[in-house]
PDB file of N, CA and C in Angstrom:
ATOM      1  N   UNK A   1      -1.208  -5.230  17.390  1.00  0.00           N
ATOM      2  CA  UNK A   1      -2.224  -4.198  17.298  1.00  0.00           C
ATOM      3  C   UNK A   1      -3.613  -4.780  17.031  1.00  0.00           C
ATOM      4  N   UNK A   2      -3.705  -6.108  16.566  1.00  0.00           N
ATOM      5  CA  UNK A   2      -4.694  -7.082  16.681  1.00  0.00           C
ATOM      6  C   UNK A   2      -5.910  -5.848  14.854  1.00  0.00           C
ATOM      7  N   UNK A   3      -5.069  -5.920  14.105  1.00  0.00           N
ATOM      8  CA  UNK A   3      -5.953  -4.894  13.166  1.00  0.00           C
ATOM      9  C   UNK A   3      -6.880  -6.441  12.360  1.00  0.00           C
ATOM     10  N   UNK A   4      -8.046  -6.118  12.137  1.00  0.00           N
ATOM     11  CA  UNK A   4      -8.619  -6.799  11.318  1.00  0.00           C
ATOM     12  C   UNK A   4      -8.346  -6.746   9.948  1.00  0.00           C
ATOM     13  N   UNK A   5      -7.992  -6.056   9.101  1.00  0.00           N
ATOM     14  CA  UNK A   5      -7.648  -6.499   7.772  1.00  0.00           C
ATOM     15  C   UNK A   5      -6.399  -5.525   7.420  1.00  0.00           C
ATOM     16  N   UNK A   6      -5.278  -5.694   6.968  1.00  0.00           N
ATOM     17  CA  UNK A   6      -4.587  -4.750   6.473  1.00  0.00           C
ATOM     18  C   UNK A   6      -4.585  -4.944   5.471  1.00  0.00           C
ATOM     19  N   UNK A   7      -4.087  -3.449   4.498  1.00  0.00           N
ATOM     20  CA  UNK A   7      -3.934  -3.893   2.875  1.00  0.00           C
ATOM     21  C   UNK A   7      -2.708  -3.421   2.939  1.00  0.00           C
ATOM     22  N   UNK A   8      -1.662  -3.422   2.175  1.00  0.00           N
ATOM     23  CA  UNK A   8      -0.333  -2.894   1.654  1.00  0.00           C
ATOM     24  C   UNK A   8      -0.361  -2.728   0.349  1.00  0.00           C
ATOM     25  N   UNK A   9      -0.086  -1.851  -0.098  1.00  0.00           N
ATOM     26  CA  UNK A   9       0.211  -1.355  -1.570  1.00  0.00           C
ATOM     27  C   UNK A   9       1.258  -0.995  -2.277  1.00  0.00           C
ATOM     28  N   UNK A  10       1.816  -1.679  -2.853  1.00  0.00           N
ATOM     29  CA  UNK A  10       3.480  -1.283  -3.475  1.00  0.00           C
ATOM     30  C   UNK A  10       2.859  -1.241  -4.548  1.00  0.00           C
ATOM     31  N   UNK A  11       3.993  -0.383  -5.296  1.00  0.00           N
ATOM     32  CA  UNK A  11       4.306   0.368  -6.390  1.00  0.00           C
ATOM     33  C   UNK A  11       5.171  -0.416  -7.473  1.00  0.00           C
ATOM     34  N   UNK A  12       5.674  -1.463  -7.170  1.00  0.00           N
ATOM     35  CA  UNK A  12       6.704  -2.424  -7.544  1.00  0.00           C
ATOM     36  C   UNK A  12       6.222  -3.835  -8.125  1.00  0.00           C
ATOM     37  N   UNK A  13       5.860  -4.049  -9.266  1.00  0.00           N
ATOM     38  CA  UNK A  13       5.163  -5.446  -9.461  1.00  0.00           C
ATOM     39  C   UNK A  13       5.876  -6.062  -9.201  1.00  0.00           C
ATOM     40  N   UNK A  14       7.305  -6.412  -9.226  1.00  0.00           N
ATOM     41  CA  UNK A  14       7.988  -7.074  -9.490  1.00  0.00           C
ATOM     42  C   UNK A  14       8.090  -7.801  -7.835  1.00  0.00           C
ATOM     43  N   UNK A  15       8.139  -6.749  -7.036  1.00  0.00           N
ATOM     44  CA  UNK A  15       8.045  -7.448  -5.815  1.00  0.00           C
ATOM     45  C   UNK A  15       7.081  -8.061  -5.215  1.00  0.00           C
ATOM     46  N   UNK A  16       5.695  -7.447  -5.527  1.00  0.00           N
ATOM     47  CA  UNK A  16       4.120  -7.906  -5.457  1.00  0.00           C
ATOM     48  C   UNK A  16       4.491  -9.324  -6.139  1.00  0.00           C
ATOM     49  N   UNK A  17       4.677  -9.402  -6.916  1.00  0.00           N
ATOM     50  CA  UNK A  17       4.694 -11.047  -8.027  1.00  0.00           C
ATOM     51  C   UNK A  17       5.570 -11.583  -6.781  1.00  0.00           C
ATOM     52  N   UNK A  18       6.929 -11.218  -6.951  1.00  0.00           N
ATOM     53  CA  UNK A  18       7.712 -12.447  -6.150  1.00  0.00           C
ATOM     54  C   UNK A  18       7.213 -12.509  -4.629  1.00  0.00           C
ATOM     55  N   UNK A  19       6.549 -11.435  -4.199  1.00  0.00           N
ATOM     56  CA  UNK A  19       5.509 -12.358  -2.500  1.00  0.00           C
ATOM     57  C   UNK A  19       4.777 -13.466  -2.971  1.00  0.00           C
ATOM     58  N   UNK A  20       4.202 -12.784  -4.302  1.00  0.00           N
ATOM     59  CA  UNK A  20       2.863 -13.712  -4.338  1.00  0.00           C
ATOM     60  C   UNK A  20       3.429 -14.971  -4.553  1.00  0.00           C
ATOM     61  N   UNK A  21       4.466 -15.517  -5.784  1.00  0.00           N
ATOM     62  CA  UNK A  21       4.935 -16.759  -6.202  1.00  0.00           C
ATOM     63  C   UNK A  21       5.582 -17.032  -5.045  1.00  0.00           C
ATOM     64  N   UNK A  22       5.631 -19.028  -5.136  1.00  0.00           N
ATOM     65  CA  UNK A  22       5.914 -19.961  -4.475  1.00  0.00           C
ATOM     66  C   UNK A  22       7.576 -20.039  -4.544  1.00  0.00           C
ATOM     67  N   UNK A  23       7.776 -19.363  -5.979  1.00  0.00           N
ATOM     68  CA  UNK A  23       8.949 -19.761  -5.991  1.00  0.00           C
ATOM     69  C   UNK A  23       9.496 -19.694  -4.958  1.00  0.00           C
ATOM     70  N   UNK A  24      11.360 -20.289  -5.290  1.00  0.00           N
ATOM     71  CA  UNK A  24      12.602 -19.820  -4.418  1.00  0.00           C
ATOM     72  C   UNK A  24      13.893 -18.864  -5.249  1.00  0.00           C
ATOM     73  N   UNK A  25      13.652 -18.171  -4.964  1.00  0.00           N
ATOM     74  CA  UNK A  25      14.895 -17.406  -5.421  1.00  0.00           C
ATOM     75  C   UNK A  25      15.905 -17.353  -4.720  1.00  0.00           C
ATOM     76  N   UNK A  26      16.993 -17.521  -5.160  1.00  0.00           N
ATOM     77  CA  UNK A  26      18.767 -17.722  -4.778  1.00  0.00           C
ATOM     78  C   UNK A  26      19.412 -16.455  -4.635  1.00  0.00           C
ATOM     79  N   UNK A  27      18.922 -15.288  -3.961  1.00  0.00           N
ATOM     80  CA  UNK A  27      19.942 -13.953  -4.239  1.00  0.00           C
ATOM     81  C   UNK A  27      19.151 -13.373  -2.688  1.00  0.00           C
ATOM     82  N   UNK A  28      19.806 -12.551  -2.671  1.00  0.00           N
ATOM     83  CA  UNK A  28      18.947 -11.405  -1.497  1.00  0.00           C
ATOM     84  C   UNK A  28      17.883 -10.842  -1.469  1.00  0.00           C
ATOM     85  N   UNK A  29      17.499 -10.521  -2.406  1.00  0.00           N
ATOM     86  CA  UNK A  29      16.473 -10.396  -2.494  1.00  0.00           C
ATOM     87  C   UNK A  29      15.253 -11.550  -2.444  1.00  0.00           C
ATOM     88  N   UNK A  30      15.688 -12.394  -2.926  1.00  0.00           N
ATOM     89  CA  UNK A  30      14.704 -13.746  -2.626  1.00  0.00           C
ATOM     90  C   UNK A  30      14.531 -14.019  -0.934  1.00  0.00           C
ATOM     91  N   UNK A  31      15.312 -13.872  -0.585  1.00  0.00           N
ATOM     92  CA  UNK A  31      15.942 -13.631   0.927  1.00  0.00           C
ATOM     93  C   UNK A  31      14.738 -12.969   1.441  1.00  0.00           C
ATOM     94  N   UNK A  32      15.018 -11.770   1.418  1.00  0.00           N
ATOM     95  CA  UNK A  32      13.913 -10.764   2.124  1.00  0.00           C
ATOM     96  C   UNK A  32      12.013 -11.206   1.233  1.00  0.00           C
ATOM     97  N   UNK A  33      12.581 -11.258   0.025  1.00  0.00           N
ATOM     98  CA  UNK A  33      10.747 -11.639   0.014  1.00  0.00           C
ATOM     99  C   UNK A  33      10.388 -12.779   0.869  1.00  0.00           C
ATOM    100  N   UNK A  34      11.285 -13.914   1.006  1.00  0.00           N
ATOM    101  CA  UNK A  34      10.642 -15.193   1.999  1.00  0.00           C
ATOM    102  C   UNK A  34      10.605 -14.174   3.266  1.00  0.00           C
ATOM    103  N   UNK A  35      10.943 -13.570   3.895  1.00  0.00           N
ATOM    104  CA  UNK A  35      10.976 -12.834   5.226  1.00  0.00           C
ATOM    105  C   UNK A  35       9.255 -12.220   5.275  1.00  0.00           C
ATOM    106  N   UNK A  36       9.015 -11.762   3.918  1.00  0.00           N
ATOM    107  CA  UNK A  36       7.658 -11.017   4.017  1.00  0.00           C
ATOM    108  C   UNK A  36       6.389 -12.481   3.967  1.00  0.00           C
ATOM    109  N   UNK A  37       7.038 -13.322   2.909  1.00  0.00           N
ATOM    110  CA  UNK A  37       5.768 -14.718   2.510  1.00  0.00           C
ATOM    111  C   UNK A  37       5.853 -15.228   3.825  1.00  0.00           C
ATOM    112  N   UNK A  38       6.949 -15.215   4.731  1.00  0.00           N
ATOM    113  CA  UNK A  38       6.417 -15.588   5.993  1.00  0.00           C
ATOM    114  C   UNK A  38       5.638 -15.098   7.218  1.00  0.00           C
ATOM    115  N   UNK A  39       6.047 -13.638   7.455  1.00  0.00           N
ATOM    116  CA  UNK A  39       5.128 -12.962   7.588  1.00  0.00           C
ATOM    117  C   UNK A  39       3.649 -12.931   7.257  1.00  0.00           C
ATOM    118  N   UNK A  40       3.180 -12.703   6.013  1.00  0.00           N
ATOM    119  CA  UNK A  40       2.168 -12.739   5.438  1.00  0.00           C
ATOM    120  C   UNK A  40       1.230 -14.187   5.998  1.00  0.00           C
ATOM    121  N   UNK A  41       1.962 -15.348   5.880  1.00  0.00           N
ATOM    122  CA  UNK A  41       1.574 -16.526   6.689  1.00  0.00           C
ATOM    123  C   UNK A  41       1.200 -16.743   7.813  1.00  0.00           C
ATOM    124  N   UNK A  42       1.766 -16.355   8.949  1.00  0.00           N
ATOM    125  CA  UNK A  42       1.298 -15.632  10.524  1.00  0.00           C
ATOM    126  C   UNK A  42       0.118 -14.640  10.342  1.00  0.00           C
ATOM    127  N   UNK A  43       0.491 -13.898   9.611  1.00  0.00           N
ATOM    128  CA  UNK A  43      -1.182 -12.768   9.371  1.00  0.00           C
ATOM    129  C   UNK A  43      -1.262 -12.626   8.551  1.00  0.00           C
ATOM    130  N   UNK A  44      -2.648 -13.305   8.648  1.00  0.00           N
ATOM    131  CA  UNK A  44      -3.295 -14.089   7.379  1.00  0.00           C
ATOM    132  C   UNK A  44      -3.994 -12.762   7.303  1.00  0.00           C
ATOM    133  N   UNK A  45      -4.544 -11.949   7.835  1.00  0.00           N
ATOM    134  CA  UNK A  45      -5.005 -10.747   7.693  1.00  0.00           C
ATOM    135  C   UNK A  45      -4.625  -9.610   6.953  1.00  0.00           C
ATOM    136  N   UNK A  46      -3.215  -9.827   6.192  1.00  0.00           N
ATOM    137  CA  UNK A  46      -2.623  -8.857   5.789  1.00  0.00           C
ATOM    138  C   UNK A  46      -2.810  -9.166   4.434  1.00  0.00           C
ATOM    139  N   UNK A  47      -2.599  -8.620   3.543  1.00  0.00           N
ATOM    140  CA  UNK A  47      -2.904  -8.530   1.838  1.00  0.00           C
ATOM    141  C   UNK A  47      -2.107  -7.497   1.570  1.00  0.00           C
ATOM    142  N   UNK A  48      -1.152  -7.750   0.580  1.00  0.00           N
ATOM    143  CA  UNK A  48      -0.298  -6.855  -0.199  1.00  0.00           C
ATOM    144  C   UNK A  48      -0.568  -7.369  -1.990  1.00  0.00           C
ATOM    145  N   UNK A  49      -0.424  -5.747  -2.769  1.00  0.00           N
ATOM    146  CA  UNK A  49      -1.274  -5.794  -3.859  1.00  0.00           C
ATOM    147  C   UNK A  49      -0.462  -4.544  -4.157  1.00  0.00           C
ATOM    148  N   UNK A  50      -0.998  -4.597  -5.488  1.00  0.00           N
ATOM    149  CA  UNK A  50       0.354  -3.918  -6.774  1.00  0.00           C
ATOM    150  C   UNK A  50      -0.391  -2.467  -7.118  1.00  0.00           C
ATOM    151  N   UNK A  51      -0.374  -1.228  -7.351  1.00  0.00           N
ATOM    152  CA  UNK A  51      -0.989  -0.393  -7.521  1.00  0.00           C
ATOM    153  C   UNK A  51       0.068   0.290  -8.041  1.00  0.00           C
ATOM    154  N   UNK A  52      -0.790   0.975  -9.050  1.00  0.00           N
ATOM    155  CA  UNK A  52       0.304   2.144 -10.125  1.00  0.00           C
ATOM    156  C   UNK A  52       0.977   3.012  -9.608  1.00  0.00           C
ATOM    157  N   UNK A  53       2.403   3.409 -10.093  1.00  0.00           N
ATOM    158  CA  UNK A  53       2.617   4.446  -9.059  1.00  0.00           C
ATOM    159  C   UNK A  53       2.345   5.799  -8.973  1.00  0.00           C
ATOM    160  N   UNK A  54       1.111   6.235 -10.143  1.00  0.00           N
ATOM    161  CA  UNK A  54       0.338   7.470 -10.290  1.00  0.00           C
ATOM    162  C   UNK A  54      -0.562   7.850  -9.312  1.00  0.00           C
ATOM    163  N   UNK A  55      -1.070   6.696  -8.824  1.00  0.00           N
ATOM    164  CA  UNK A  55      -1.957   6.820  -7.798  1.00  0.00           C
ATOM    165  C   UNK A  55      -1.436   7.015  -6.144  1.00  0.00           C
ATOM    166  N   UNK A  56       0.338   6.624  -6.204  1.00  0.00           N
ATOM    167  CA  UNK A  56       0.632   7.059  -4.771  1.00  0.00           C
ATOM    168  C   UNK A  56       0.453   8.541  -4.547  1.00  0.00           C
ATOM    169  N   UNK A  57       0.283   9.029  -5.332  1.00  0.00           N
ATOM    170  CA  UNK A  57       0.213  10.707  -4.948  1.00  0.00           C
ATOM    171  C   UNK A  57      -0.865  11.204  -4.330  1.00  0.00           C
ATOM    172  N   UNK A  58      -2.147  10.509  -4.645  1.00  0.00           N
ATOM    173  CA  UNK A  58      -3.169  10.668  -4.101  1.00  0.00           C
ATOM    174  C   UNK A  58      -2.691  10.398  -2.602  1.00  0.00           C
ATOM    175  N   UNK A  59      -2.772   8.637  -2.780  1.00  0.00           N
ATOM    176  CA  UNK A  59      -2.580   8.220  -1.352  1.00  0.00           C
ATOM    177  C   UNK A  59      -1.489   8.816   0.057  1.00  0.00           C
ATOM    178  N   UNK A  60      -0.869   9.193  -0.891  1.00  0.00           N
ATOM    179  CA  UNK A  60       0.351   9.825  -0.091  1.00  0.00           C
ATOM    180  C   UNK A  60      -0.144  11.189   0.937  1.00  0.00           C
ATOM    181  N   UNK A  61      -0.525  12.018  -0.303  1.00  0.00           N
ATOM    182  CA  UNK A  61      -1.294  13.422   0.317  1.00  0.00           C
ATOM    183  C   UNK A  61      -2.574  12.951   1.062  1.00  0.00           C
ATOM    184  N   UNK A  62      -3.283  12.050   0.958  1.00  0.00           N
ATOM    185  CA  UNK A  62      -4.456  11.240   1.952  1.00  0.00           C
ATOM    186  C   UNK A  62      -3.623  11.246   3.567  1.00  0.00           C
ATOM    187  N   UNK A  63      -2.508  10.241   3.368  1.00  0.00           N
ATOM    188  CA  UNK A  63      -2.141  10.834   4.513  1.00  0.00           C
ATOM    189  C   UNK A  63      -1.630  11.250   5.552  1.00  0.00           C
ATOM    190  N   UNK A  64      -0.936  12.407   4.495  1.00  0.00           N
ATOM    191  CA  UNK A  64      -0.402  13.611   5.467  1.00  0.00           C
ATOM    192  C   UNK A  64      -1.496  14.460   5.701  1.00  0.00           C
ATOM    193  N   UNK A  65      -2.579  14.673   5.073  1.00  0.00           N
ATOM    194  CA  UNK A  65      -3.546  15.205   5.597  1.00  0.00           C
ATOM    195  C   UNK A  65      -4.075  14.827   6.507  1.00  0.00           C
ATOM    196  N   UNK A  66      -4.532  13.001   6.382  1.00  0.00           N
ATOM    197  CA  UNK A  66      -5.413  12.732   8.060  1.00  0.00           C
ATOM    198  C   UNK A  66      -3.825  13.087   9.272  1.00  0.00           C
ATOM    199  N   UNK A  67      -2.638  13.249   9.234  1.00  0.00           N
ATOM    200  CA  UNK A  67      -2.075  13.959  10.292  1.00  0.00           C
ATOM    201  C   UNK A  67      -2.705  15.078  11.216  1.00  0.00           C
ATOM    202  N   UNK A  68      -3.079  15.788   9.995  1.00  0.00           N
ATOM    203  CA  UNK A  68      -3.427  16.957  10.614  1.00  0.00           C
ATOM    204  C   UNK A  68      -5.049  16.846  11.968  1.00  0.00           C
ATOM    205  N   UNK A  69      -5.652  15.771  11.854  1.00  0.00           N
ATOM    206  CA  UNK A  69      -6.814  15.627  12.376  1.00  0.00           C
ATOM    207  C   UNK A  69      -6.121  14.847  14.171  1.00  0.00           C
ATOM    208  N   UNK A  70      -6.968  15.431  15.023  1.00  0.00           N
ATOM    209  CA  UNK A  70      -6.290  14.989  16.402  1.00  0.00           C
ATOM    210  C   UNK A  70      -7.008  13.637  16.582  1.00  0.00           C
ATOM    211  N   UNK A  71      -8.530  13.613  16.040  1.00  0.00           N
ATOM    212  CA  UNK A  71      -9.142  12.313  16.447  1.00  0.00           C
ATOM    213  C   UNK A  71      -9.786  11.717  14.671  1.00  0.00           C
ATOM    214  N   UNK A  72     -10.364  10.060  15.299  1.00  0.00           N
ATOM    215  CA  UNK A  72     -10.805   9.863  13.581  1.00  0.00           C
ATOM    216  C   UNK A  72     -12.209  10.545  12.959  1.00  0.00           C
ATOM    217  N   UNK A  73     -11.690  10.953  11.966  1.00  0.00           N
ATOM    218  CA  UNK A  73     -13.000  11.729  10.965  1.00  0.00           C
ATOM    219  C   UNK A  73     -13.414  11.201   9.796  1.00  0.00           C
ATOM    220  N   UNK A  74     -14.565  11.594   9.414  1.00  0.00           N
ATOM    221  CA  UNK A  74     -14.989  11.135   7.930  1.00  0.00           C
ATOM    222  C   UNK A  74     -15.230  12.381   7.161  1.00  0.00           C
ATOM    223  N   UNK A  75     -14.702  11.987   5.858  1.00  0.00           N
ATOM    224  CA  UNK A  75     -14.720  12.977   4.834  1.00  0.00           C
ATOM    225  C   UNK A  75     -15.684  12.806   3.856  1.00  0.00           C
ATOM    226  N   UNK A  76     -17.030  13.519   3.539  1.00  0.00           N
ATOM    227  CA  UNK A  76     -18.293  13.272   3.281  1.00  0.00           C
ATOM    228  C   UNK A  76     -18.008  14.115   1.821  1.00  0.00           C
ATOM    229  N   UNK A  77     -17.007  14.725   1.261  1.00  0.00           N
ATOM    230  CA  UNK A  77     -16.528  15.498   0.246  1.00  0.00           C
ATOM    231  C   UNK A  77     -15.081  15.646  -0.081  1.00  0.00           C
ATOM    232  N   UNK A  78     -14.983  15.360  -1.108  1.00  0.00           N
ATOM    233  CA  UNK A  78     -13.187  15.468  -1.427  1.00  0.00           C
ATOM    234  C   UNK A  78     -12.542  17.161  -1.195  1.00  0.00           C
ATOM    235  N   UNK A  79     -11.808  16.717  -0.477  1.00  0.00           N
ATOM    236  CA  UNK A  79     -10.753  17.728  -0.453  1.00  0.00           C
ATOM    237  C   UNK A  79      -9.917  18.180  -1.433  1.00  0.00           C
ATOM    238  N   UNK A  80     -10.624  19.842  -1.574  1.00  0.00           N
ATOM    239  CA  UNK A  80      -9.237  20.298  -2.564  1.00  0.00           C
ATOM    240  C   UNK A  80      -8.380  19.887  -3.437  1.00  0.00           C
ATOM    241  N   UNK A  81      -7.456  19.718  -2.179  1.00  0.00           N
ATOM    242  CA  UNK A  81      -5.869  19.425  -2.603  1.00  0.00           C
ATOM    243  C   UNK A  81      -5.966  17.812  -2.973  1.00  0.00           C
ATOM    244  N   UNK A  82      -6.592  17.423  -2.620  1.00  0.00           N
ATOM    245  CA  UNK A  82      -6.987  16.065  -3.402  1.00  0.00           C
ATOM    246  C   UNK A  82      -7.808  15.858  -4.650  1.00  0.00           C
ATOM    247  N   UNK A  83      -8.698  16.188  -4.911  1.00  0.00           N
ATOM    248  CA  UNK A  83      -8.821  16.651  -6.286  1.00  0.00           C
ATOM    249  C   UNK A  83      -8.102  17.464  -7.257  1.00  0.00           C
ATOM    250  N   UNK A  84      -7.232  18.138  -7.234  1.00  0.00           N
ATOM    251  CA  UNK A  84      -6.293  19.129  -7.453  1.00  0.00           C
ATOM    252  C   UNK A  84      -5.130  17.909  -8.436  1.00  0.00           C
ATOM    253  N   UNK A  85      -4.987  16.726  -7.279  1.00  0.00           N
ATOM    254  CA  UNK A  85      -3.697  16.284  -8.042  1.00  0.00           C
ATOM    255  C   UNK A  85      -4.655  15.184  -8.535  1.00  0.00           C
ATOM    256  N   UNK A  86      -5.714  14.570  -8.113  1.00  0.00           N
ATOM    257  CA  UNK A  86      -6.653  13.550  -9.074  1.00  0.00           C
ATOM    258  C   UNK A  86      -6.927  14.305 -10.758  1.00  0.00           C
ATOM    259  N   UNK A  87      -7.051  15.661 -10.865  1.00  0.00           N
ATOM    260  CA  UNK A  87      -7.785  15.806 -11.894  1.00  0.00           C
ATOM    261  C   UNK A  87      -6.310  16.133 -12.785  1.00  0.00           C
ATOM    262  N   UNK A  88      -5.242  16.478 -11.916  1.00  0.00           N
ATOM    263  CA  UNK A  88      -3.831  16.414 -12.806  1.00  0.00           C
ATOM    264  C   UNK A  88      -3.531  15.143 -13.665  1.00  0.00           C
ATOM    265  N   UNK A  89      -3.262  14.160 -12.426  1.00  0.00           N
ATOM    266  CA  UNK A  89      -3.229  12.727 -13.104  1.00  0.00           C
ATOM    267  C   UNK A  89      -3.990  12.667 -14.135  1.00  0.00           C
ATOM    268  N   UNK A  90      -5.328  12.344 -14.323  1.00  0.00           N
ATOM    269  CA  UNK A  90      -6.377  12.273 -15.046  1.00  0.00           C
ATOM    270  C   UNK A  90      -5.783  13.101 -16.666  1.00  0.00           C
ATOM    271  N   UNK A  91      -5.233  14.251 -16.836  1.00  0.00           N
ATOM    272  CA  UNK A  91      -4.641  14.725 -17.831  1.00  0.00           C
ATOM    273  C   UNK A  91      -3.810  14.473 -18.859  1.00  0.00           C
TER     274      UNK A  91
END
């Protein structure tokens, strides 16, 4: 798709840490993180990073909302239903 920068955001430190470390881990899971550190190596463009998982709610409803749009738009004011669950969190 030739994208200039991707970000990825998990919810999971634990997995964010083991991309990031060099280590080697001996189980299946060590398994599949080398699958991603190699990945990540080929595209160098990609960045994965640890984010709370309070904040997927935002991101989540971000977007199923841009679904609803047929072409790309900019949002010059927060939406509603996005403030709605920002000012929940915030509580």
């Amino acid at each position: 798709m030739r994208l200039s920068k991707v970000s990825i955001k998990l919810s999971c430190k634990q997995v964010v840490d083991g991309i990031a470390r060099r280590l080697n881990i001996n189980s299946m899971i060590g398994a599949i993180l080398d699958i991603y550190k190699d990945s990540l190596r080929i595209h160098k463009n990609f960045k994965i990073s640890f984010i709370r998982r309070q904040a997927n709610n935002v991101t989540h409803l971000l977007a199923n909302v841009s679904l609803s749009y047929s072409s790309f738009h900019i949002q010059d004011h927060m939406l509603s239903c996005i403030k709605t669950v920002i000012i929940n969190e915030m509580s």
